[in-house]
C-alpha atoms as a PDB file:
ATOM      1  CA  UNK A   1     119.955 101.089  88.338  1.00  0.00           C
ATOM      2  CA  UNK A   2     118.539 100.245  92.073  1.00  0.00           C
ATOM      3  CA  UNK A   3     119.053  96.749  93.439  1.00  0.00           C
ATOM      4  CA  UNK A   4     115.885  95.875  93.539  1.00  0.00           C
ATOM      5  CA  UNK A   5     115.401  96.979  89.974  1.00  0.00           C
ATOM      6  CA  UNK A   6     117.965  94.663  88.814  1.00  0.00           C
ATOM      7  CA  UNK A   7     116.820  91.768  91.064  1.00  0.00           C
ATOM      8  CA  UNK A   8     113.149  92.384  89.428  1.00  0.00           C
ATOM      9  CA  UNK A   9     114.726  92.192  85.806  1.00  0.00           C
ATOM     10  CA  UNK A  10     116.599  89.124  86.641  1.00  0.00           C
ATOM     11  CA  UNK A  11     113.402  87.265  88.303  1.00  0.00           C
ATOM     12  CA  UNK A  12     111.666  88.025  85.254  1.00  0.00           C
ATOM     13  CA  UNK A  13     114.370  86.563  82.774  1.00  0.00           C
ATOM     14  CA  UNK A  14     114.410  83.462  84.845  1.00  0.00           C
ATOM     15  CA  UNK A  15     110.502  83.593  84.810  1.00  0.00           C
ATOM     16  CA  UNK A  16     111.358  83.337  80.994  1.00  0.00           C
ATOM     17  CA  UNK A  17     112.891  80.520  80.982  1.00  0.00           C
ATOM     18  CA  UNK A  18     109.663  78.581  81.672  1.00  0.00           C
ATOM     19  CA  UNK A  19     108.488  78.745  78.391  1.00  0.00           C
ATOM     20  CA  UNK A  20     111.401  75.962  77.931  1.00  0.00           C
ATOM     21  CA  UNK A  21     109.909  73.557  80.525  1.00  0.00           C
ATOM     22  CA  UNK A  22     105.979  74.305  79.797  1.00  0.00           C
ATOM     23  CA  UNK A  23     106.538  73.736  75.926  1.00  0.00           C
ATOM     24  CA  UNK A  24     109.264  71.529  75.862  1.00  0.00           C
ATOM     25  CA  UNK A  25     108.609  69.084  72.634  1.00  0.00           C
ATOM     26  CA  UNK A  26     110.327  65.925  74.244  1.00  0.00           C
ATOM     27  CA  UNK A  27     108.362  65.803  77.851  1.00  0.00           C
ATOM     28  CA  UNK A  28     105.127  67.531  76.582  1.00  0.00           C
ATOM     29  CA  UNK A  29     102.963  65.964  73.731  1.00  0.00           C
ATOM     30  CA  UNK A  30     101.571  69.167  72.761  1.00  0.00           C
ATOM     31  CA  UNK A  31      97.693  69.393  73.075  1.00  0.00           C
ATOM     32  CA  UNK A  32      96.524  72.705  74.332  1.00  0.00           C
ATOM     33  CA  UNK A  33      95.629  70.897  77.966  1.00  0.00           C
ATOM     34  CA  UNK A  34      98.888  69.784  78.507  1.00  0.00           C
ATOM     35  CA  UNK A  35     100.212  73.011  77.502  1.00  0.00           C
ATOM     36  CA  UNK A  36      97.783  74.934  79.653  1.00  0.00           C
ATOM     37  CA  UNK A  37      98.346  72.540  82.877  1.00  0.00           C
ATOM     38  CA  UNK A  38     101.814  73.051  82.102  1.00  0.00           C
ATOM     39  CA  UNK A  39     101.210  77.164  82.683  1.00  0.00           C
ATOM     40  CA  UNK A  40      98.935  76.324  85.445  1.00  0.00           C
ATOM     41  CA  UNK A  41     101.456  74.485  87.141  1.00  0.00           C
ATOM     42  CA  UNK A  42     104.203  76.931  87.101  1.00  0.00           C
ATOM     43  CA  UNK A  43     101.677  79.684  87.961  1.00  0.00           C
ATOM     44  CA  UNK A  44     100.586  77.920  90.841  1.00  0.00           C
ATOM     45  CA  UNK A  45     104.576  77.345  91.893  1.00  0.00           C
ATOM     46  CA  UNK A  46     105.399  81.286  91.493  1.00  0.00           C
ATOM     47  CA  UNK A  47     102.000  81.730  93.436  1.00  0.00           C
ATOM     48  CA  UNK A  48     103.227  79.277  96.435  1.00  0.00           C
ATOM     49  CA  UNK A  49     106.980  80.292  96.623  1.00  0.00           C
ATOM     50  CA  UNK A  50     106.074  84.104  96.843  1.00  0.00           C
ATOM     51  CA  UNK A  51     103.915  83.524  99.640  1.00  0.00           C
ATOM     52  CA  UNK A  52     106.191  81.617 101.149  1.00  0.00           C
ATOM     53  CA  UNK A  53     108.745  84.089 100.903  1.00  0.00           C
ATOM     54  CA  UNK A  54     107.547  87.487 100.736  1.00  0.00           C
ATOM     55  CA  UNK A  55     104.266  87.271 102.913  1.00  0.00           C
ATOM     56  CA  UNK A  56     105.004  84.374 105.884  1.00  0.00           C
ATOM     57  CA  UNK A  57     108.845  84.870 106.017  1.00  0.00           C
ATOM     58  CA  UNK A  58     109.080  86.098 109.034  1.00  0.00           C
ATOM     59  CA  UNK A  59     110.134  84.209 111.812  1.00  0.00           C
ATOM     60  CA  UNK A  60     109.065  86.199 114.847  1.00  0.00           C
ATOM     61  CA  UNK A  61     105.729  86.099 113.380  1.00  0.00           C
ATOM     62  CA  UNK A  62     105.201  82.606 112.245  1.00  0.00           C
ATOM     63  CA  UNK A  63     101.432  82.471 110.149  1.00  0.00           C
ATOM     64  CA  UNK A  64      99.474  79.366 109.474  1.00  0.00           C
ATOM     65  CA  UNK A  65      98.201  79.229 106.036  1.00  0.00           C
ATOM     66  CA  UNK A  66      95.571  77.099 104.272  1.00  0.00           C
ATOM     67  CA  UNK A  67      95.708  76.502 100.347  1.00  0.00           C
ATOM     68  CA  UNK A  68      92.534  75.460 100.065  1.00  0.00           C
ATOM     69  CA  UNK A  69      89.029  75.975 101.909  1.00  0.00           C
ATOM     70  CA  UNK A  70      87.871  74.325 104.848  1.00  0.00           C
ATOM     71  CA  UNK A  71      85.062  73.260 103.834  1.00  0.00           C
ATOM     72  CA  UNK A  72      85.907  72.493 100.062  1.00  0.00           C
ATOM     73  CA  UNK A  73      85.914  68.141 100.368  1.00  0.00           C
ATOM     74  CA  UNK A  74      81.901  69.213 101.163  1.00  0.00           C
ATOM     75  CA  UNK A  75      81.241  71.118  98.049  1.00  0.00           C
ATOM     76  CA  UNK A  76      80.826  69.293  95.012  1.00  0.00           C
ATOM     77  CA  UNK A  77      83.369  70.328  92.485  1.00  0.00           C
ATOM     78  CA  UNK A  78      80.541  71.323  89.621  1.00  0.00           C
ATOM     79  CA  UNK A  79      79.456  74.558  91.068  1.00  0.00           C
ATOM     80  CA  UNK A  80      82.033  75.293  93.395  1.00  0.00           C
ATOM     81  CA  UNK A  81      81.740  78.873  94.205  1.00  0.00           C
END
């Protein structure tokens, strides 16, 4: 098996693991919106760290990146397109 097989295999068992912290029964109180916050939120992590690491890592080409629009404080949140 390749490196970078295993490596994928391993990221994805960890990935696993945050089942644990989205569902766990003593810090969440269960309702479907905390549950799917809870997914959001780790979603939006994975989201943030890969970009961080795999698409602006590299130091002799430093990018500036925005996580949200420009203009979105102007655009009213119903509607947002």
């Amino acid at each position: 098996m390749s490196d970078v097989r295993q490596a994928w295999i391993d990221f994805c068992d960890e990935l696993k693991g945050a089942v644990d912290y989205v569902f766990d029964d003593d810090q969440v109180t269960g309702s479907a919106v905390d549950e799917a916050e809870g997914v959001r939120h780790v979603l939006r992590s994975l989201v943030k760290a890969s970009l961080a690491t795999f698409e602006n890592a590299d130091a002799n080409y430093p990018e500036l990146g925005w996580s949200h629009r420009a203009d979105a404080a102007r655009v009213p949140a119903v509607g947002r397109r």
